[in-house]
C-alpha atoms as a PDB file:
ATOM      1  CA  UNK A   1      58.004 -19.324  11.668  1.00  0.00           C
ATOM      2  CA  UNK A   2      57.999 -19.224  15.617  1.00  0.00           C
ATOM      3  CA  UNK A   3      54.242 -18.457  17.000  1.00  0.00           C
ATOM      4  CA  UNK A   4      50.648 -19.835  15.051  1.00  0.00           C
ATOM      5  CA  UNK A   5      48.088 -17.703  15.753  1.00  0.00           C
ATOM      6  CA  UNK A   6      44.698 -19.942  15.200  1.00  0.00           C
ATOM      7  CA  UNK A   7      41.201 -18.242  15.348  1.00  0.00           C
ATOM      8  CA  UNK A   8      38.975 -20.103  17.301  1.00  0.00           C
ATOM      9  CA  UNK A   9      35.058 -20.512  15.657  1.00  0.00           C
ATOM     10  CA  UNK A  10      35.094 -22.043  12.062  1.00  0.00           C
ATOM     11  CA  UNK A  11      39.091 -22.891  12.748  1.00  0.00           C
ATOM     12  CA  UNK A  12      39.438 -25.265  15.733  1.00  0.00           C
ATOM     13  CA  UNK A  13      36.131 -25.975  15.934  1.00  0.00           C
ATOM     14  CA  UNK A  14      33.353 -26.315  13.243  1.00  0.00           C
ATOM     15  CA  UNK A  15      31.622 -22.834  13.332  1.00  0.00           C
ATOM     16  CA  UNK A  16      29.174 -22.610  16.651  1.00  0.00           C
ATOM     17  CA  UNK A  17      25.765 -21.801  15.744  1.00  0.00           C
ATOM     18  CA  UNK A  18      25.023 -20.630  19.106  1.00  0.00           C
ATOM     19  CA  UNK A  19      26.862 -17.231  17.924  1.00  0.00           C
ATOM     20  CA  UNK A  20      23.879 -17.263  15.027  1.00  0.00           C
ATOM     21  CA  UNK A  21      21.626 -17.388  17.105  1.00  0.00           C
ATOM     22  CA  UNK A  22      23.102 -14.246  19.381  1.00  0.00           C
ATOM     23  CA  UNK A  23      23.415 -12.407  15.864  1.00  0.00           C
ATOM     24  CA  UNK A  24      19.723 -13.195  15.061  1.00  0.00           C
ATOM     25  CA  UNK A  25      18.680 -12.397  18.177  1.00  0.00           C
ATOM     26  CA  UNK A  26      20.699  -8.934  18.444  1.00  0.00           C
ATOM     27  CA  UNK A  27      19.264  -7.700  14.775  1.00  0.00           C
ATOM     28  CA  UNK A  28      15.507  -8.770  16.295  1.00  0.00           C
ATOM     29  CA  UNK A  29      16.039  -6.901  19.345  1.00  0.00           C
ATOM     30  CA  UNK A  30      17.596  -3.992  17.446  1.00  0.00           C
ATOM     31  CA  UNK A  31      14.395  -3.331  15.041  1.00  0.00           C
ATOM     32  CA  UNK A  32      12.292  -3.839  18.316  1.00  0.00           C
ATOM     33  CA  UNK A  33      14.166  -1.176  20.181  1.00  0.00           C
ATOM     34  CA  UNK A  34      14.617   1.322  17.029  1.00  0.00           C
ATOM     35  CA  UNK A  35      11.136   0.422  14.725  1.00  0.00           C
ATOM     36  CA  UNK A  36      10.173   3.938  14.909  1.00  0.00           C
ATOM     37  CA  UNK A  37      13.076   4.867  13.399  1.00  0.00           C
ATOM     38  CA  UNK A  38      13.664   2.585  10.555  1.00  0.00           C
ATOM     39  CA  UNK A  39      12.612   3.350   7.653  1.00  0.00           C
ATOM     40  CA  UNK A  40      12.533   0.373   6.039  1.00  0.00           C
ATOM     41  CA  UNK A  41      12.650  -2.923   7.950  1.00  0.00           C
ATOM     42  CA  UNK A  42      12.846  -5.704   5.381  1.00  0.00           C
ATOM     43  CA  UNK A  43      15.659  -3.854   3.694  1.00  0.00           C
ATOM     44  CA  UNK A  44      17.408  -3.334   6.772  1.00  0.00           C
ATOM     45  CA  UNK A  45      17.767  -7.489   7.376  1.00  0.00           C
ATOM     46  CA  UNK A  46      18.986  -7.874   3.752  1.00  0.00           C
ATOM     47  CA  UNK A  47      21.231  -5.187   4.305  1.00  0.00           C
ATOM     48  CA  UNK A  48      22.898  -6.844   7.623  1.00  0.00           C
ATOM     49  CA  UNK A  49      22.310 -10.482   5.343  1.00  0.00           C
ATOM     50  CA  UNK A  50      19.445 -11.535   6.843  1.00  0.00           C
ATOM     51  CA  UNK A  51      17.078 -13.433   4.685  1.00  0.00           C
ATOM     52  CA  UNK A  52      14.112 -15.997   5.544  1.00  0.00           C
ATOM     53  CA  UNK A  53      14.857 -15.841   8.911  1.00  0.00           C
ATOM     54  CA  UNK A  54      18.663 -17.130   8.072  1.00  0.00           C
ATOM     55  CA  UNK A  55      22.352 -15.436   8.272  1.00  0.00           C
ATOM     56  CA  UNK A  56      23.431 -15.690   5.110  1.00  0.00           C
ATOM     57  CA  UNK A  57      27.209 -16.627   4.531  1.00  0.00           C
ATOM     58  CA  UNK A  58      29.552 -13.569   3.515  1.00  0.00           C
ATOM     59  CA  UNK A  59      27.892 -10.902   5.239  1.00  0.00           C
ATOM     60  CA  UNK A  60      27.982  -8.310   8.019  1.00  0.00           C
ATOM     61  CA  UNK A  61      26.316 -10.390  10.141  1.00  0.00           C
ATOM     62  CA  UNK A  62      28.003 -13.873   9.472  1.00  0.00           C
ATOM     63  CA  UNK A  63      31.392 -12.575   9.288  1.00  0.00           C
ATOM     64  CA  UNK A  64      31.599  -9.052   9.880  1.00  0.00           C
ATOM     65  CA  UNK A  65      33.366  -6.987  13.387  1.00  0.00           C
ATOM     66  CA  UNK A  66      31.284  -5.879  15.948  1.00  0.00           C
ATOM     67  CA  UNK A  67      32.262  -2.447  14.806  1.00  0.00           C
ATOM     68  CA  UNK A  68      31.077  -3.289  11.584  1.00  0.00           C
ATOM     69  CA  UNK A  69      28.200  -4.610  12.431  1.00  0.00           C
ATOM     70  CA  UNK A  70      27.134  -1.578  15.152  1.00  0.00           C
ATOM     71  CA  UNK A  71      28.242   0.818  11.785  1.00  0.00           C
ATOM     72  CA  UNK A  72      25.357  -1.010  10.281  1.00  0.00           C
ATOM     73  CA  UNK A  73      23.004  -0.887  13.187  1.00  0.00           C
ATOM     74  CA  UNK A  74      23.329   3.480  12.689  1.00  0.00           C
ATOM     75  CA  UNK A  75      22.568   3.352   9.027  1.00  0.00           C
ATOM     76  CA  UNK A  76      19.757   1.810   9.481  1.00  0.00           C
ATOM     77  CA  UNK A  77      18.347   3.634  12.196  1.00  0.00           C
ATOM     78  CA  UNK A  78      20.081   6.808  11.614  1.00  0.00           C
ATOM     79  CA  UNK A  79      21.235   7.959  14.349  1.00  0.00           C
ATOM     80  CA  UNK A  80      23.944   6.613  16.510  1.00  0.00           C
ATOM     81  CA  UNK A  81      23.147   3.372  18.536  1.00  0.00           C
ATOM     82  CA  UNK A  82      26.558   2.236  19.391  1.00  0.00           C
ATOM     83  CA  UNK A  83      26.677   1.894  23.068  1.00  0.00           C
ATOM     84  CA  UNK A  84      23.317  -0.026  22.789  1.00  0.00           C
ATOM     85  CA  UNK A  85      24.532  -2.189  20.159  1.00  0.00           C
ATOM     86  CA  UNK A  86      27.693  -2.843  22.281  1.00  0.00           C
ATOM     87  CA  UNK A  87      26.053  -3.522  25.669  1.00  0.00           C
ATOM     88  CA  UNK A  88      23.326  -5.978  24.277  1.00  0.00           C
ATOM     89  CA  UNK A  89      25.920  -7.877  22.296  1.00  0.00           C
ATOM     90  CA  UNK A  90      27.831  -8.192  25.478  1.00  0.00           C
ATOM     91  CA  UNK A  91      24.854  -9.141  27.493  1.00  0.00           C
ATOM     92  CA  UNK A  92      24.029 -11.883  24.684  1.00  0.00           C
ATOM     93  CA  UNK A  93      27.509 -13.123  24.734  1.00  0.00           C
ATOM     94  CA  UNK A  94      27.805 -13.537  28.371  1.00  0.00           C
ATOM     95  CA  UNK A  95      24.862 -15.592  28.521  1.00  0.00           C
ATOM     96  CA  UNK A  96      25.600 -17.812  25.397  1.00  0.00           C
ATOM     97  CA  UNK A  97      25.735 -21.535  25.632  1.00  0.00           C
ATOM     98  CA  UNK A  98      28.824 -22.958  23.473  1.00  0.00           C
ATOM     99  CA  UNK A  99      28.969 -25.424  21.117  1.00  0.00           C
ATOM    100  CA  UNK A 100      32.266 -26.765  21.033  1.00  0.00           C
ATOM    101  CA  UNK A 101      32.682 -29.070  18.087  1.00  0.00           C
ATOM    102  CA  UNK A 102      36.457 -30.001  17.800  1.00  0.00           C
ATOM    103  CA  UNK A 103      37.385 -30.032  13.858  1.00  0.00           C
ATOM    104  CA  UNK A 104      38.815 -33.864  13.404  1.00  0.00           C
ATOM    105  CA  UNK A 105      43.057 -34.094  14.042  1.00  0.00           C
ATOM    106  CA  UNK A 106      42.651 -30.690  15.737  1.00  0.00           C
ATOM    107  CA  UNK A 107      43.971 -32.232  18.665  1.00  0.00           C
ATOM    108  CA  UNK A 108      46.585 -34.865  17.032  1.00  0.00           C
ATOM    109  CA  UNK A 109      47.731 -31.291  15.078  1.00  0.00           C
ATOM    110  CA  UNK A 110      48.486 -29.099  18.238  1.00  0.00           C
ATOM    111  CA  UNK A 111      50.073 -31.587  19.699  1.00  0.00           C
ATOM    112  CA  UNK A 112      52.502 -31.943  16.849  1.00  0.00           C
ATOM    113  CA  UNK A 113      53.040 -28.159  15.829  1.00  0.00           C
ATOM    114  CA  UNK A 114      54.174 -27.782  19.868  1.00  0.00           C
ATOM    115  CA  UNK A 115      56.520 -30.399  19.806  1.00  0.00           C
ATOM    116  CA  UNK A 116      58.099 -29.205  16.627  1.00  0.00           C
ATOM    117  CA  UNK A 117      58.703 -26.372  19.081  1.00  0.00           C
ATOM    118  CA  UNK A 118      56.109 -23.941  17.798  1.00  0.00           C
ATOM    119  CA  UNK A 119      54.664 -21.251  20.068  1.00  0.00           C
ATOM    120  CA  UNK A 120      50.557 -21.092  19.840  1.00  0.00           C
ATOM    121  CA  UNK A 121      48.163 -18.861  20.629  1.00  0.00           C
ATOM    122  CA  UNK A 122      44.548 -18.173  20.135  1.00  0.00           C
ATOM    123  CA  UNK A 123      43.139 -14.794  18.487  1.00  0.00           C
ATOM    124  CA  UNK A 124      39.374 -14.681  19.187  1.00  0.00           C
ATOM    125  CA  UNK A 125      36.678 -12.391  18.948  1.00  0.00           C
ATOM    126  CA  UNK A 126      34.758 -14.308  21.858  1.00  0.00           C
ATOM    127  CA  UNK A 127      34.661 -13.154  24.763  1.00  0.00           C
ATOM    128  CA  UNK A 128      37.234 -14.432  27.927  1.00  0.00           C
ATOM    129  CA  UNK A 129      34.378 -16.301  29.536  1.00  0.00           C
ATOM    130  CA  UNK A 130      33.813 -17.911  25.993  1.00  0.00           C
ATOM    131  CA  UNK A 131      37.136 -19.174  25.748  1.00  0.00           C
ATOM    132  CA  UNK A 132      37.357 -20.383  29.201  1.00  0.00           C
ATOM    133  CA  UNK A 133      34.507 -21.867  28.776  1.00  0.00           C
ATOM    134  CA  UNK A 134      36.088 -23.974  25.213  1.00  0.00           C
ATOM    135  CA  UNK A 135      39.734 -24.989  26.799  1.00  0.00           C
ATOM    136  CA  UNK A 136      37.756 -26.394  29.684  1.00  0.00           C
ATOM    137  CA  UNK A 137      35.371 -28.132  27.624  1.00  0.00           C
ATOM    138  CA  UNK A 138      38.846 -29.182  25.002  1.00  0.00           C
ATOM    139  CA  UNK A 139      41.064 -29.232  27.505  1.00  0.00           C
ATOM    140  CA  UNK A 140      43.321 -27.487  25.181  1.00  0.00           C
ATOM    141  CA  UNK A 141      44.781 -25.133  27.646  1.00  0.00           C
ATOM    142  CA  UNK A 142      48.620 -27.041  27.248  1.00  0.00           C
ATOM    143  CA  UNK A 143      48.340 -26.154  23.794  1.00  0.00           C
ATOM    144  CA  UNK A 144      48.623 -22.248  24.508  1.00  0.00           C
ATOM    145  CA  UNK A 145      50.864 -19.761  24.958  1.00  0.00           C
ATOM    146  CA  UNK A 146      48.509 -16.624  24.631  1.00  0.00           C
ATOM    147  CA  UNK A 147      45.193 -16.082  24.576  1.00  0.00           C
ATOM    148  CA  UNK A 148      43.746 -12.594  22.936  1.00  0.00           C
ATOM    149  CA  UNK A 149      40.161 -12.667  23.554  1.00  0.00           C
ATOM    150  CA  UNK A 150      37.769  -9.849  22.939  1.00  0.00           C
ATOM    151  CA  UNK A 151      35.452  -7.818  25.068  1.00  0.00           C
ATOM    152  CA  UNK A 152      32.954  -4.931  24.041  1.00  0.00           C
ATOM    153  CA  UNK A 153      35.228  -2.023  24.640  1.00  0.00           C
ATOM    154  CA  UNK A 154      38.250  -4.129  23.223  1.00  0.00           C
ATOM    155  CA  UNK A 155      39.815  -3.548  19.847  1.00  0.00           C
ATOM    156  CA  UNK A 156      39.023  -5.928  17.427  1.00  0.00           C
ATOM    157  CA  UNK A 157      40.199  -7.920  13.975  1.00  0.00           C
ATOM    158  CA  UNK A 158      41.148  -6.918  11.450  1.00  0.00           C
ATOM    159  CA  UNK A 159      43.004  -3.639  13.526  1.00  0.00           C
ATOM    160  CA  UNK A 160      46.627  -4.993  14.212  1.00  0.00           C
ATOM    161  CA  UNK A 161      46.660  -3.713  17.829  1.00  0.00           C
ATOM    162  CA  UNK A 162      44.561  -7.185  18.362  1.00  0.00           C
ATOM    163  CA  UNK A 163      47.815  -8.467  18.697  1.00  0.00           C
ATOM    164  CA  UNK A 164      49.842  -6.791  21.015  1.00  0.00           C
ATOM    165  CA  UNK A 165      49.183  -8.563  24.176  1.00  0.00           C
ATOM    166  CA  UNK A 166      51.430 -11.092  21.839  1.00  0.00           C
ATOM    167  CA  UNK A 167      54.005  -8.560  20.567  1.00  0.00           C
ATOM    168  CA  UNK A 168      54.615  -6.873  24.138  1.00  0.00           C
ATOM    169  CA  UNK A 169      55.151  -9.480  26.100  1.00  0.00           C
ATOM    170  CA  UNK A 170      56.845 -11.508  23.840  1.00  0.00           C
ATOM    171  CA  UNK A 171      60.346 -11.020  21.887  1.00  0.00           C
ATOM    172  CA  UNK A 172      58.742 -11.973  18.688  1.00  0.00           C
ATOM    173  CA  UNK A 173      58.966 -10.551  14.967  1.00  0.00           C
ATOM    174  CA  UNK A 174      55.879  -9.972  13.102  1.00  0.00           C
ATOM    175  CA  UNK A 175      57.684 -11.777  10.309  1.00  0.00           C
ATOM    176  CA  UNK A 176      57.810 -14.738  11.962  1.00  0.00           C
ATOM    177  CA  UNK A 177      54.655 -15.331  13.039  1.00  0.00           C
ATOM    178  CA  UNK A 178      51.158 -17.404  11.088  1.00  0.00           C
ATOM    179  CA  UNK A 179      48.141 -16.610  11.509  1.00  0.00           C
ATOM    180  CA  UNK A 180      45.166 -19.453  10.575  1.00  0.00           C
ATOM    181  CA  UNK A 181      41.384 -18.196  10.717  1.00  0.00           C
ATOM    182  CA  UNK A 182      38.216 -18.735   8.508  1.00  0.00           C
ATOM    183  CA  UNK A 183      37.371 -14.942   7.891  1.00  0.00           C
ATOM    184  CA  UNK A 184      38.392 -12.622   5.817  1.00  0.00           C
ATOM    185  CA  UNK A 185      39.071 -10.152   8.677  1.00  0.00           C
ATOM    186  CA  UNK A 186      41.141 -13.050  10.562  1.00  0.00           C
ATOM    187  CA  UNK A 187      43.602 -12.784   7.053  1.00  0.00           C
ATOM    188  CA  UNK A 188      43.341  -9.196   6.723  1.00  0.00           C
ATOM    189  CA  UNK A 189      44.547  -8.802  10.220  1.00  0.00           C
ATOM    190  CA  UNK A 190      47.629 -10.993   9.544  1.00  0.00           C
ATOM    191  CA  UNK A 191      47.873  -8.332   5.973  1.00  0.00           C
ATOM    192  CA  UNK A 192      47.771  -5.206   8.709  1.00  0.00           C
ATOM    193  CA  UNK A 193      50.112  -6.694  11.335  1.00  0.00           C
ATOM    194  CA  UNK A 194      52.830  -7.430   8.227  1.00  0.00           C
ATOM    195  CA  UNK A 195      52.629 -11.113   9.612  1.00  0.00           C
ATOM    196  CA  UNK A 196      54.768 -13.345   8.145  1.00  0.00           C
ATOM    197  CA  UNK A 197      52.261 -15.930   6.431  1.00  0.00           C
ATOM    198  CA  UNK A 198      48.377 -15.990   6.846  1.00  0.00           C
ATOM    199  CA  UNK A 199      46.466 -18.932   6.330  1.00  0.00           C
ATOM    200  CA  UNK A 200      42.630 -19.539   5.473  1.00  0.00           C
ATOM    201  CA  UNK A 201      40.461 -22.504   6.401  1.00  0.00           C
ATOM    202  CA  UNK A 202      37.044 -23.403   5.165  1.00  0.00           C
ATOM    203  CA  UNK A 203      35.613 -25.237   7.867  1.00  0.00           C
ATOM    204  CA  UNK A 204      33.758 -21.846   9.135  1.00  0.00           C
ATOM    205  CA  UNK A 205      31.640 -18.849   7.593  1.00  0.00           C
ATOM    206  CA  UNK A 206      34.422 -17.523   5.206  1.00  0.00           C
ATOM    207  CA  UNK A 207      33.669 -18.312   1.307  1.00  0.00           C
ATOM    208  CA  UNK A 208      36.809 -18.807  -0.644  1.00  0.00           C
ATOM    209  CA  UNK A 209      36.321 -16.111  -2.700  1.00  0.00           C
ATOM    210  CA  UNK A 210      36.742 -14.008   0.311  1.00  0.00           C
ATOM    211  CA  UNK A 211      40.259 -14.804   0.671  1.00  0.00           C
ATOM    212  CA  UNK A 212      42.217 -13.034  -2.441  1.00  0.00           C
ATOM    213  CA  UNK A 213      44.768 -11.916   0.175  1.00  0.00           C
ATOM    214  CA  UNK A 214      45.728 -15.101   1.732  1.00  0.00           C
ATOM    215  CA  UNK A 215      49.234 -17.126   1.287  1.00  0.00           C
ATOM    216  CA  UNK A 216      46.897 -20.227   1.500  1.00  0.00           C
ATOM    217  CA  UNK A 217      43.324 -21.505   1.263  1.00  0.00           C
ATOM    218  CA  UNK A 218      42.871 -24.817   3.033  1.00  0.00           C
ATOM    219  CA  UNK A 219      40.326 -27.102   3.625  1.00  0.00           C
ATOM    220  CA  UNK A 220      41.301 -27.572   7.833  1.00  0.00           C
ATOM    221  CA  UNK A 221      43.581 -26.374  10.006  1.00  0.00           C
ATOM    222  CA  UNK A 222      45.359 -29.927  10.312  1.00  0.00           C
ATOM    223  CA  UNK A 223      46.970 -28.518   7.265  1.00  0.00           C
ATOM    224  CA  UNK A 224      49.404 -26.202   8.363  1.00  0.00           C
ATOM    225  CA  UNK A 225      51.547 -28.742   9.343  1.00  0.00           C
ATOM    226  CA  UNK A 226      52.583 -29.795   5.500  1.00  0.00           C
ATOM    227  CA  UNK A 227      52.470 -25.846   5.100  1.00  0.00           C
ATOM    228  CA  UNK A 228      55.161 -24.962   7.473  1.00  0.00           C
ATOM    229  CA  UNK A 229      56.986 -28.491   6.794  1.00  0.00           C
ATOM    230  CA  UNK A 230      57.996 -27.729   2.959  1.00  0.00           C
END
């Protein structure tokens, strides 16, 4: 292995709840906006894994894509509500306040895998005011070779072309690169972009079950260091 590609929330930091509270706050202004047209409310936040007032782990809503989530939004309203769904999740992500809570060793980890002479980047659905905003607060900027962060109009995980701000700027093989995430989509995007090991941490909203198509299921990401060592 050359490059480690680690997700950022629920992988090097404890999941932030401030993005709960954006999802919880985009589903309650989405049956505000479309309550004429929804048929059936209370279905509609058990569908998108809303229950008691509480995302549930496992679901769209905890874990899924934007796109997923905005394919969600149209069922349930039926009719198409994409660009809405896009521009208040934007609007809800600009004006988020982070909670950066470093996983324990994170640090003491990065700073081993780069000078073993790994190359590291981070893989994010946040946006790149989010991320700015978490290397400041970290100061975890030496760590980094690449960032990949993810805006409204941007593709996202699990479609491979996530990556290629890594793969066309740098003379890397897919087969040589690991990615580390707590989501199912974060290993199924390693699974699309034939990377060459994909690694799954349970420190964020990802349930073991969920990851069938990992190479490993570890408790923190300070354990891809005895990974890649053996």
């Amino acid at each position: 292995m050359k490059w480690i590609l680690f997700d950022k929330d629920g992988t090097l930091i404890y999941f932030d709840r401030s993005w709960m509270k954006i999802g919880l706050q985009l589903v309650e202004d989405f049956m505000t906006t479309y309550q004429e047209d929804i048929k059936d409310v209370e279905a509609g936040y058990v569908y998108l894994g809303i229950i008691d007032g509480e995302i549930q782990p496992g679901t769209i809503m905890a874990s899924g894509a934007l796109d997923e989530m905005v394919q969600a939004f149209c069922e349930i309203a039926n009719q198409d509500v994409t660009q809405w769904a896009q521009n208040r999740s934007q609007t809800l992500v600009d004006n988020r306040i982070p909670e950066n809570v470093v996983v324990e060793g994170i640090d003491e980890t990065l700073a081993t895998l780069k000078n073993q002479g790994y190359k590291m980047g981070i893989v994010t659905s946040d946006s790149n005011k989010g991320v700015q905003q978490f290397l400041e607060a970290t100061n975890f900027s030496q760590f980094f070779d690449v960032i990949i962060s993810t805006e409204a109009d941007a593709v996202e995980k699990p479609n491979p072309e996530v990556l290629n701000p890594l793969f066309n700027n740098y003379e890397v093989a897919p087969h040589d690169v690991t990615i580390v995430g707590d989501t199912a989509n974060d290993i199924q995007t390693g699974v699309n972009a034939n990377l060459g090991l994909s690694i799954a941490v349970l420190t964020g909203v990802g349930l073991e079950h969920e990851f069938d198509k990992a190479d490993y299921v570890v408790a923190t990401a300070n354990d891809v260091i005895s990974i890649l060592n053996q």
